[in-house]
Protein backbone atom coordinates (compact mmCIF):
# COMPACT_ATOMS: atom_id res chain seq x y z
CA UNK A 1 15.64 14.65 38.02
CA UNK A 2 14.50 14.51 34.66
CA UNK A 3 11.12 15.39 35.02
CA UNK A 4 9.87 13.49 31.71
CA UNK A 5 8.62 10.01 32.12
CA UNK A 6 6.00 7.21 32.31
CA UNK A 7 3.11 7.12 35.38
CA UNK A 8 0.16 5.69 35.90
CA UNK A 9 -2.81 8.02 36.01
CA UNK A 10 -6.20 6.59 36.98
CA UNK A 11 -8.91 7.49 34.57
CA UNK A 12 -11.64 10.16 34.95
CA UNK A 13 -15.54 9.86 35.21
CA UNK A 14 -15.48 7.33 32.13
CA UNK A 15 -13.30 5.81 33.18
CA UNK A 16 -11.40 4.83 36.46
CA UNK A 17 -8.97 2.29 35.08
CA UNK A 18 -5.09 2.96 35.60
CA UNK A 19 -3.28 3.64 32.50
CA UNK A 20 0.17 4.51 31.74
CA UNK A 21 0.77 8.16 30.33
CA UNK A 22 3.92 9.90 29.54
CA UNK A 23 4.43 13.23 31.51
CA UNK A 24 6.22 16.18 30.52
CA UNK A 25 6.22 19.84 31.48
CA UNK A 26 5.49 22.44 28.65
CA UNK A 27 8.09 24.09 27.22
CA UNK A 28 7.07 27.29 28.08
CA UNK A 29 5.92 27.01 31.28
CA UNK A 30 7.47 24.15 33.71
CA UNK A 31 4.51 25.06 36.33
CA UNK A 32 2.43 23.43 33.59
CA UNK A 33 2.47 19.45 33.54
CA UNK A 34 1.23 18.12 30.08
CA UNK A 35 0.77 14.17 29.59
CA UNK A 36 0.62 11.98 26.52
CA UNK A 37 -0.90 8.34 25.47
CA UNK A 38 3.11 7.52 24.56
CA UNK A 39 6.13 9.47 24.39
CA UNK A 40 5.89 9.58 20.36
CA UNK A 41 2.45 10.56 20.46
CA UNK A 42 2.70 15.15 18.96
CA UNK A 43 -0.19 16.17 21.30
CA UNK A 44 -1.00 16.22 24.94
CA UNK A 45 -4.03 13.99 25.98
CA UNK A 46 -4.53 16.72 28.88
CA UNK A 47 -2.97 19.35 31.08
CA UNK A 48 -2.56 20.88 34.64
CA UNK A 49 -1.22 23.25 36.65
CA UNK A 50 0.65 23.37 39.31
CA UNK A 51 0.27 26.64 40.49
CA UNK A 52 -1.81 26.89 44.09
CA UNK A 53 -2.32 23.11 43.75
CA UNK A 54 -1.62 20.47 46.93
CA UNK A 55 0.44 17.75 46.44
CA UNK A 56 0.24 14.76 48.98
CA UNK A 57 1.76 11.33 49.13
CA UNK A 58 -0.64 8.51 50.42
CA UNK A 59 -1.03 5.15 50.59
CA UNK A 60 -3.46 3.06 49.31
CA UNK A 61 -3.74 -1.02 49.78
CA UNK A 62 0.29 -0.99 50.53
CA UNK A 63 0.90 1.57 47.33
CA UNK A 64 2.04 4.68 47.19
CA UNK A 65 0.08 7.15 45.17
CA UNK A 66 0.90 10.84 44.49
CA UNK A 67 -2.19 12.93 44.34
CA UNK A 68 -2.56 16.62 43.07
CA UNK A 69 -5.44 18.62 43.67
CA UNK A 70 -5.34 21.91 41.27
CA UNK A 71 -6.59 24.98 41.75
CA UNK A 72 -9.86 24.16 39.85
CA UNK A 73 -11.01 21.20 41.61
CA UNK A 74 -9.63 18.21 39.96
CA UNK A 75 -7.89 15.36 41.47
CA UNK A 76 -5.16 13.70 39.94
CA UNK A 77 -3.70 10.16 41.36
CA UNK A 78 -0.52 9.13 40.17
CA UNK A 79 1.81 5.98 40.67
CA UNK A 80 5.22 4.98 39.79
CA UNK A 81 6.67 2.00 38.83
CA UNK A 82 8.61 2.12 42.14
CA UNK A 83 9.40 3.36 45.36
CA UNK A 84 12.33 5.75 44.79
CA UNK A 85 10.70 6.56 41.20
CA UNK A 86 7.35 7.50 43.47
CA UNK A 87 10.08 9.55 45.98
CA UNK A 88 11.77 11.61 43.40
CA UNK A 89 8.51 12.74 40.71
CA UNK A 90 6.74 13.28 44.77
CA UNK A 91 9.39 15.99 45.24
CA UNK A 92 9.70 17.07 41.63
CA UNK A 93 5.71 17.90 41.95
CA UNK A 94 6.31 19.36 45.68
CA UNK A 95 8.90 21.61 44.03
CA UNK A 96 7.29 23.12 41.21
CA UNK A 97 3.87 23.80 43.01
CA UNK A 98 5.77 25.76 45.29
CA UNK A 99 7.02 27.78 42.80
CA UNK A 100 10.79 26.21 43.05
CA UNK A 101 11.58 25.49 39.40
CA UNK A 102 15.23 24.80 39.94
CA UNK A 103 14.47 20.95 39.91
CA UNK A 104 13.32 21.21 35.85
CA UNK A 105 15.62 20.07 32.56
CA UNK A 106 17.46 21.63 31.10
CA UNK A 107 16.43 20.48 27.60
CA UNK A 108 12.45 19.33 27.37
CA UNK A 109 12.08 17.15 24.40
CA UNK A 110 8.61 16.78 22.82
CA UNK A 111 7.86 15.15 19.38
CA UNK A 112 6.77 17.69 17.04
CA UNK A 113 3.88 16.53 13.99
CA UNK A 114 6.70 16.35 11.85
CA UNK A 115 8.09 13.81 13.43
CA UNK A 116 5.11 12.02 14.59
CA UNK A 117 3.73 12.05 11.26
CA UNK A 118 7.51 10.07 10.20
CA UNK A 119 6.64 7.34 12.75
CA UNK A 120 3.33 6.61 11.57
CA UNK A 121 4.47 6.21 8.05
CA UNK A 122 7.38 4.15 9.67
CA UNK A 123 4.54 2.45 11.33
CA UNK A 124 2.43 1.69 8.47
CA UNK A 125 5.17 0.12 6.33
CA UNK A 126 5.77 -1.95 9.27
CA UNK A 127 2.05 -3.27 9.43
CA UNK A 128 2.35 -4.10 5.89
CA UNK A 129 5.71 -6.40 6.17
CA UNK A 130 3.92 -8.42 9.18
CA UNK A 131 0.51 -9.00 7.46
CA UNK A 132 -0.17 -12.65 5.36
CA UNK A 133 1.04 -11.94 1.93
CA UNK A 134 0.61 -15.11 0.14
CA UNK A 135 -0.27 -16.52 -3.61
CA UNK A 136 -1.41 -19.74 -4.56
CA UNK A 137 -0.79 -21.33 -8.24
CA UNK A 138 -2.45 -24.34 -9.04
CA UNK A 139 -2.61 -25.67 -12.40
CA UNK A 140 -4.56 -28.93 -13.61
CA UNK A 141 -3.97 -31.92 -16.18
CA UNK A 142 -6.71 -33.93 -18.05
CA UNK A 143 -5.65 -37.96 -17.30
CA UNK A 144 -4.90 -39.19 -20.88
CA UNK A 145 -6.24 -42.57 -20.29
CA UNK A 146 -9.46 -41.39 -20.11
CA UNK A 147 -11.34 -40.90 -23.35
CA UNK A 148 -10.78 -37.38 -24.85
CA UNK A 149 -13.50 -34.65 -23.50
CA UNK A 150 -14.99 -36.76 -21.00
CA UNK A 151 -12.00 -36.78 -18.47
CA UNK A 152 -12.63 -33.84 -15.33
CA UNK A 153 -9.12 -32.03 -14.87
CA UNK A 154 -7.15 -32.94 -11.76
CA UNK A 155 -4.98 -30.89 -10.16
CA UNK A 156 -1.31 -31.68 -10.83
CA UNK A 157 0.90 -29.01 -8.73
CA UNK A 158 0.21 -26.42 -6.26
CA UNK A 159 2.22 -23.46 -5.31
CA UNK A 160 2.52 -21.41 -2.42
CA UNK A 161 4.28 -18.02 -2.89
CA UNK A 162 5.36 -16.03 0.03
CA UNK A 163 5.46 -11.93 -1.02
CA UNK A 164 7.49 -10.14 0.38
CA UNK A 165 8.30 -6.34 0.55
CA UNK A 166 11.14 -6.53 -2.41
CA UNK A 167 8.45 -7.75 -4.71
CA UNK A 168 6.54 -4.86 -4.89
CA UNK A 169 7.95 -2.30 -8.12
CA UNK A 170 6.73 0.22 -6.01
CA UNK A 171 4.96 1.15 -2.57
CA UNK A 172 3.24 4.37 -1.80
CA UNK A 173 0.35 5.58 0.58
CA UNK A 174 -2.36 7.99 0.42
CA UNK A 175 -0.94 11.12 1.44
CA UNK A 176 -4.09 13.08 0.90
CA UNK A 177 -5.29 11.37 4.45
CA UNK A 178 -2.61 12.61 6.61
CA UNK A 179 -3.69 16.38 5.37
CA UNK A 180 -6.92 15.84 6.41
CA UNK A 181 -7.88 17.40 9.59
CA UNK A 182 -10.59 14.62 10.71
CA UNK A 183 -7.52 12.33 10.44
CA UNK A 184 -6.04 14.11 14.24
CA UNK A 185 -9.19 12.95 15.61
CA UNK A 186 -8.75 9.17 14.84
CA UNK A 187 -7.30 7.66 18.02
CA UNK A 188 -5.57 4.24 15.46
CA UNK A 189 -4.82 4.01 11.77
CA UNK A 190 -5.70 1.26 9.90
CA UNK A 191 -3.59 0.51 6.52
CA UNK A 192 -5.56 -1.21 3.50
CA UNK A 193 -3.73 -2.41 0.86
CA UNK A 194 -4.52 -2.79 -2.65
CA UNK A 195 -2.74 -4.48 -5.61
CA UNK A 196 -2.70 -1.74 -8.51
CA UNK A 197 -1.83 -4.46 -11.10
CA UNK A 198 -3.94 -7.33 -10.73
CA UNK A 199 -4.00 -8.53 -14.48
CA UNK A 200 -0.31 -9.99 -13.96
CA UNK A 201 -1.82 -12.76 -11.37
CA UNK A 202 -3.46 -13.95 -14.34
CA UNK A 203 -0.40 -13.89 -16.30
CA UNK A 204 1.59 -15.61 -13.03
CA UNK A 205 -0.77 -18.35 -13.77
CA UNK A 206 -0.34 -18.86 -17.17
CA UNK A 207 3.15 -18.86 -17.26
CA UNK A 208 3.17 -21.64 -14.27
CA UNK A 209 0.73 -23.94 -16.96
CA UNK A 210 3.08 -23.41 -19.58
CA UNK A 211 5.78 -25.10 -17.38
CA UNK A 212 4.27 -28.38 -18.06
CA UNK A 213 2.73 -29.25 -21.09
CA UNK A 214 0.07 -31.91 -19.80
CA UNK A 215 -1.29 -28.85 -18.09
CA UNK A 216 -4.44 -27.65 -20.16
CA UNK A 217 -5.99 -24.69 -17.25
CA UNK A 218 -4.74 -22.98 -13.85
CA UNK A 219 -5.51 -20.07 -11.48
CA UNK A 220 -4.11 -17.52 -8.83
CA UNK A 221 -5.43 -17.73 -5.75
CA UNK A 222 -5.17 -14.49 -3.94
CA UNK A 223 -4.75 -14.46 -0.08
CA UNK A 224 -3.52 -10.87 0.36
CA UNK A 225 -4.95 -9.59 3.71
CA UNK A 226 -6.90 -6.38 2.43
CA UNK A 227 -6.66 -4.87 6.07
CA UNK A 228 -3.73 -4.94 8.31
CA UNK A 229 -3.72 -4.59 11.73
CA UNK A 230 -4.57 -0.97 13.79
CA UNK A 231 -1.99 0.98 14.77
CA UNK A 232 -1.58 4.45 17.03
CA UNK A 233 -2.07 7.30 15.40
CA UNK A 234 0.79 9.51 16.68
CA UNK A 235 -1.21 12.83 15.42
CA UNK A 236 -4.06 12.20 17.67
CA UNK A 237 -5.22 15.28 19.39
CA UNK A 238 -7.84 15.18 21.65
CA UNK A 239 -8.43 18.66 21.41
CA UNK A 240 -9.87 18.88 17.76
CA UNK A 241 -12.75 16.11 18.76
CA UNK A 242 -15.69 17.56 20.76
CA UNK A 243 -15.14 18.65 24.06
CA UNK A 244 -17.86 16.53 25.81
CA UNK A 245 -16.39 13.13 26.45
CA UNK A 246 -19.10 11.03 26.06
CA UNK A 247 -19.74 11.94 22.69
CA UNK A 248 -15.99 12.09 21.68
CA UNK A 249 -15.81 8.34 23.93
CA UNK A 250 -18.76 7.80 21.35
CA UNK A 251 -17.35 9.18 18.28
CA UNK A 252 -13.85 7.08 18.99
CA UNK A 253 -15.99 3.58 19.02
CA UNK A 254 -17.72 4.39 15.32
CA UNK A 255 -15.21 6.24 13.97
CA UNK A 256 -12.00 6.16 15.88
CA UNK A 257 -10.34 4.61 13.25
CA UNK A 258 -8.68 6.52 10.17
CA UNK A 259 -7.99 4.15 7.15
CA UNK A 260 -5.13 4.44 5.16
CA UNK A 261 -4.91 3.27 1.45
CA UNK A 262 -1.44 1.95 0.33
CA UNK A 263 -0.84 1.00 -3.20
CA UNK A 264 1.10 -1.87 -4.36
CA UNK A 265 2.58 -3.26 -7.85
CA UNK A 266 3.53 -6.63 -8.49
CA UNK A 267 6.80 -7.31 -9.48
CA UNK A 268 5.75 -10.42 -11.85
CA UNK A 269 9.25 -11.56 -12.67
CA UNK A 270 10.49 -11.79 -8.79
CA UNK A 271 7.56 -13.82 -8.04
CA UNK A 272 7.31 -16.03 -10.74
CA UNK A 273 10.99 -16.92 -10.16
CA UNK A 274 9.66 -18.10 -6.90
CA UNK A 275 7.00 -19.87 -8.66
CA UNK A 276 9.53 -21.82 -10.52
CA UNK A 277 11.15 -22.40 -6.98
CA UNK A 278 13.97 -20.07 -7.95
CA UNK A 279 15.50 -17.86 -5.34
CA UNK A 280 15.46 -14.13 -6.44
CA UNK A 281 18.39 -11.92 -5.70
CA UNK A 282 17.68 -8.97 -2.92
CA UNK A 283 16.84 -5.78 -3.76
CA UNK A 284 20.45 -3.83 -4.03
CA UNK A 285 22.21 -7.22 -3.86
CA UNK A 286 24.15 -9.35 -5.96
CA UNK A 287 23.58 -12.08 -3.65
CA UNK A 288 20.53 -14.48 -3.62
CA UNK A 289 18.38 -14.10 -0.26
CA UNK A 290 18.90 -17.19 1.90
CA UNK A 291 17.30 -15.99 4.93
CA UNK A 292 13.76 -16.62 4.43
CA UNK A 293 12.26 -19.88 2.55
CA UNK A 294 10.64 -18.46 -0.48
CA UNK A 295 7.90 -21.46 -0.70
CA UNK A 296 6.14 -23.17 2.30
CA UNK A 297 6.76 -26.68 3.40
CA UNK A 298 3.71 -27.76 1.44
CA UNK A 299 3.81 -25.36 -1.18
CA UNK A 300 5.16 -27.58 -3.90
CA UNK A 301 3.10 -31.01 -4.02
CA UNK A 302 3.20 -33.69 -7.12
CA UNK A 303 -0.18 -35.05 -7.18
CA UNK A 304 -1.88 -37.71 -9.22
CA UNK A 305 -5.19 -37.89 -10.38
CA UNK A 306 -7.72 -39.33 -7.96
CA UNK A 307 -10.65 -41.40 -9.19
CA UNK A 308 -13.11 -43.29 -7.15
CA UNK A 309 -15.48 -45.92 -8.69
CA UNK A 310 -18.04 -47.77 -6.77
CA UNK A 311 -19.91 -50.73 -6.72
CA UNK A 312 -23.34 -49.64 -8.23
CA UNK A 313 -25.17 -52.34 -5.95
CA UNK A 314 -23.30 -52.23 -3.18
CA UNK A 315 -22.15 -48.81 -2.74
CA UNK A 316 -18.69 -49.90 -1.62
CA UNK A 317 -14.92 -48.77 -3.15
CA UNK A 318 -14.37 -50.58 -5.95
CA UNK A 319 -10.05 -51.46 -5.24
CA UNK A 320 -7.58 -51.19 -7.97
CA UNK A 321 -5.62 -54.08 -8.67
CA UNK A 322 -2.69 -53.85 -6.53
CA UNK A 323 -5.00 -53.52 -4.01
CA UNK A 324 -6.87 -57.24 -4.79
CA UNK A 325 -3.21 -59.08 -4.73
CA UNK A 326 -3.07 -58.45 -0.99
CA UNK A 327 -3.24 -60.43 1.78
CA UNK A 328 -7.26 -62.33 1.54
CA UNK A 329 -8.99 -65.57 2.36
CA UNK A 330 -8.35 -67.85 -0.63
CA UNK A 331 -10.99 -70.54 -1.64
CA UNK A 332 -8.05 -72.53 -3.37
CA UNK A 333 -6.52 -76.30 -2.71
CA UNK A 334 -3.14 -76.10 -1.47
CA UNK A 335 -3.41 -72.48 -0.54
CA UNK A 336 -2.99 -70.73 2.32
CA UNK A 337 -6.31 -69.77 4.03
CA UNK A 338 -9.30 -71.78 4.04
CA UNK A 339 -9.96 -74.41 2.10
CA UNK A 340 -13.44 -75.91 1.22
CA UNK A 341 -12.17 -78.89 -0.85
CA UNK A 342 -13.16 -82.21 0.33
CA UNK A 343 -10.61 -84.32 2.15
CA UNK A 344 -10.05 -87.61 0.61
CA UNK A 345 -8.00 -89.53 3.30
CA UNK A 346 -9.66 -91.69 5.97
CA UNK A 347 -9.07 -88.91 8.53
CA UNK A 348 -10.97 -86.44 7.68
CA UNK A 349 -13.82 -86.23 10.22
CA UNK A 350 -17.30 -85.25 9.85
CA UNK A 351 -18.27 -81.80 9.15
CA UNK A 352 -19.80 -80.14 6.47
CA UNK A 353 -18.53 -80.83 2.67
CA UNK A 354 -19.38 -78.93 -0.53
CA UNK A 355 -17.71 -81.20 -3.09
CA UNK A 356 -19.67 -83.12 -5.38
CA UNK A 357 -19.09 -86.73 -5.07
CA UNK A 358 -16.71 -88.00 -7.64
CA UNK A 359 -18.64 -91.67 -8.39
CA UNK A 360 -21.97 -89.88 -8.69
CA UNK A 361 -23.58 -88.15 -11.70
CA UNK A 362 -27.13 -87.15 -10.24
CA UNK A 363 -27.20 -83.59 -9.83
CA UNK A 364 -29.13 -83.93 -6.57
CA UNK A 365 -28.09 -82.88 -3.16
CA UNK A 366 -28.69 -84.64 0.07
CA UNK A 367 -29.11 -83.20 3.60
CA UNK A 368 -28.71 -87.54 4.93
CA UNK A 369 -26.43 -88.77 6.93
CA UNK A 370 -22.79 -90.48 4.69
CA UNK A 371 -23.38 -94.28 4.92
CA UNK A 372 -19.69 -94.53 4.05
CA UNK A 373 -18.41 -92.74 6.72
CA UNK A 374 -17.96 -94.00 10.05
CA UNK A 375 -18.02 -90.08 11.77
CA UNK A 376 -21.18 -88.20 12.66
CA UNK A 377 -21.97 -84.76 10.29
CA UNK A 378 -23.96 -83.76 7.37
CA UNK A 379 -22.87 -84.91 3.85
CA UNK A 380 -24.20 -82.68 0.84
CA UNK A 381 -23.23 -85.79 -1.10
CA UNK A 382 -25.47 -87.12 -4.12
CA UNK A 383 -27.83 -89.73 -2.94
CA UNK A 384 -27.52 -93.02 -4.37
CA UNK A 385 -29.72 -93.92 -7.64
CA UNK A 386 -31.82 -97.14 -7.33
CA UNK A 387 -30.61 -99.79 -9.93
CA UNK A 388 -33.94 -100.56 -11.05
């Protein structure tokens, strides 16, 4: 049996959660069971001993659980993924308490801080490729209709960049932190990047303005995540924090959490060829990158300018032109719609008129019922001067 391996432990007086731990016996001493928060992590999260302690199998709500009582008092519970995983770590335990050492490797393999300390760095770079790395470039055009000075600039193209990790000149990390000995006692890392040339955004920007000559101002909008994600720290060692746990529980919620400074430069030709919606050849390659799109979906978009009048008494849109010529009610003869000429055959009915009536010339307009016409309604016809 190779007696390295994931179990389940359930917590201490803190806490009485189940959590997975990777077990191992020491190097020196196989009677001597060391465990781990992962199998990458350099230092042991705890130890026991197997020598004088009681190892029993039980069962509890249809599970089988491995329990080990050492010599000082303790009680460990244990669980394996599965039955015959539960049978075979049951003996290897069994074994070595009773002194029978024949069942250990040959070859135990820990991760030394050398290693660990590789991984985290590994780990780090990682974080960086997987955080939002974006740049927006917008740049804005006067409308030369309006009168010069008085027009408001409108925005006339906006660009999303992507960056990605070939478009940094160079990459580096504060190595000062890993030599710090408060760093073993931060249970995560934290990377937090910083752009070391920032003065070549302004520069991106200029250079995108420049591409259109109607363009009179832009700007970079940076959306660079300053933080990335947490991460394990590998060189945790919970023997250099305080030995009470409450207070090193404590110390892991306020300070648990080593930050790491990486330092980025630009590289302002790679990006600006993405800018121009050019695809930049990969780092070491001859060959232009086709895996990834360089600019979003919505990165590039023409716009015009956008003015809205309105009505100063009625507070409504004012429409442009184009928009008047569609479909409406017309007040026209002989036009689609409705029509409020008067009718001048015999069948037109009564109802309500608005022309003027074509023998008249008074101005006047009468509410009285049309002696000329035979149908009921209201005329607005002229009334009839008297002779006289």
């Amino acid at each position: 049996l190779n007696m390295q391996g994931v179990l389940k432990k359930k917590g201490g007086a803190l806490n009485r959660e189940w959590q997975e731990r990777y077990f191992s016996p020491s190097k020196d001493d196989p009677q001597e069971i060391q465990y781990f928060l992962s199998d990458n992590h350099a230092h042991p999260q705890g130890t026991f001993s197997l020598v004088g302690a009681t190892v029993s199998s039980t069962d509890v709500k249809g599970k089988k659980i491995i329990e080990i009582a050492v010599s000082s008092g303790r009680k460990y519970q244990l669980s394996a993924d599965t039955e015959e995983e539960h049978d075979k770590w049951f003996e290897s335990f069994k074994n070595l308490s009773e002194g029978n050492c024949d069942g250990k490797p040959e070859e135990i393999k820990l991760v030394a801080d050398d290693d660990s300390l590789e991984l985290v760095k590994e780990n780090i770079r990682k974080a960086v490729t997987d955080m939002k790395k974006e740049l927006v470039f917008e740049r804005y055009a006067v409308d030369s209709s309006v009168a010069e000075g008085s027009g408001a600039p409108t925005l006339h193209k906006r660009v999303c960049v992507t960056v990605d990790m070939d478009d940094f000149s160079s990459f580096s990390m504060d190595q000062s932190k890993f030599a710090d000995p408060s760093f073993k006692k931060a249970v995560k890392v934290r990377p937090s990047v910083k752009i070391t040339n920032l003065n070549c955004l302004d520069s991106l920007a200029k250079r995108f303005e420049a591409e259109e000559s109607s363009c009179t101002s832009s700007k970079c909008i940076n959306q660079f995540q300053s933080l990335c994600g947490v991460i394990d720290n590998l060189l945790y060692d919970k023997s250099a924090c305080d030995k009470n746990d409450l207070v090193r529980k404590l110390n892991e919620v306020i300070s648990g959490t080593a930050i790491v400074q990486i330092l980025v430069e630009l590289n302002e030709e790679r990006i600006f060829q993405k800018i121009i919606g050019e695809n930049p050849p990969s780092v070491g390659s001859n060959e232009n990158n086709d895996h990834h799109p360089l600019v979003s979906d919505e990165s590039s978009i023409e716009m015009r300018p956008l003015v809205e009048s309105k009505d100063p008494l009625m507070g409504k849109d004012i429409k442009n032109e184009e928009e008047e010529e569609m479909e409406e009610i017309s007040l026209d003869k002989n036009v689609g719609g409705i029509s409020l000429e008067k009718k001048h055959d015999e069948e037109s009915s009564g109802g309500i008129s608005l022309d003027k009536n074509e023998d008249k010339s008074s101005s006047g307009i009468s509410l009285d019922k049309s002696k000329e016409e035979s149908s009921g309604g209201i005329s607005l016809d002229k009334p009839e001067e008297s002779k006289s």
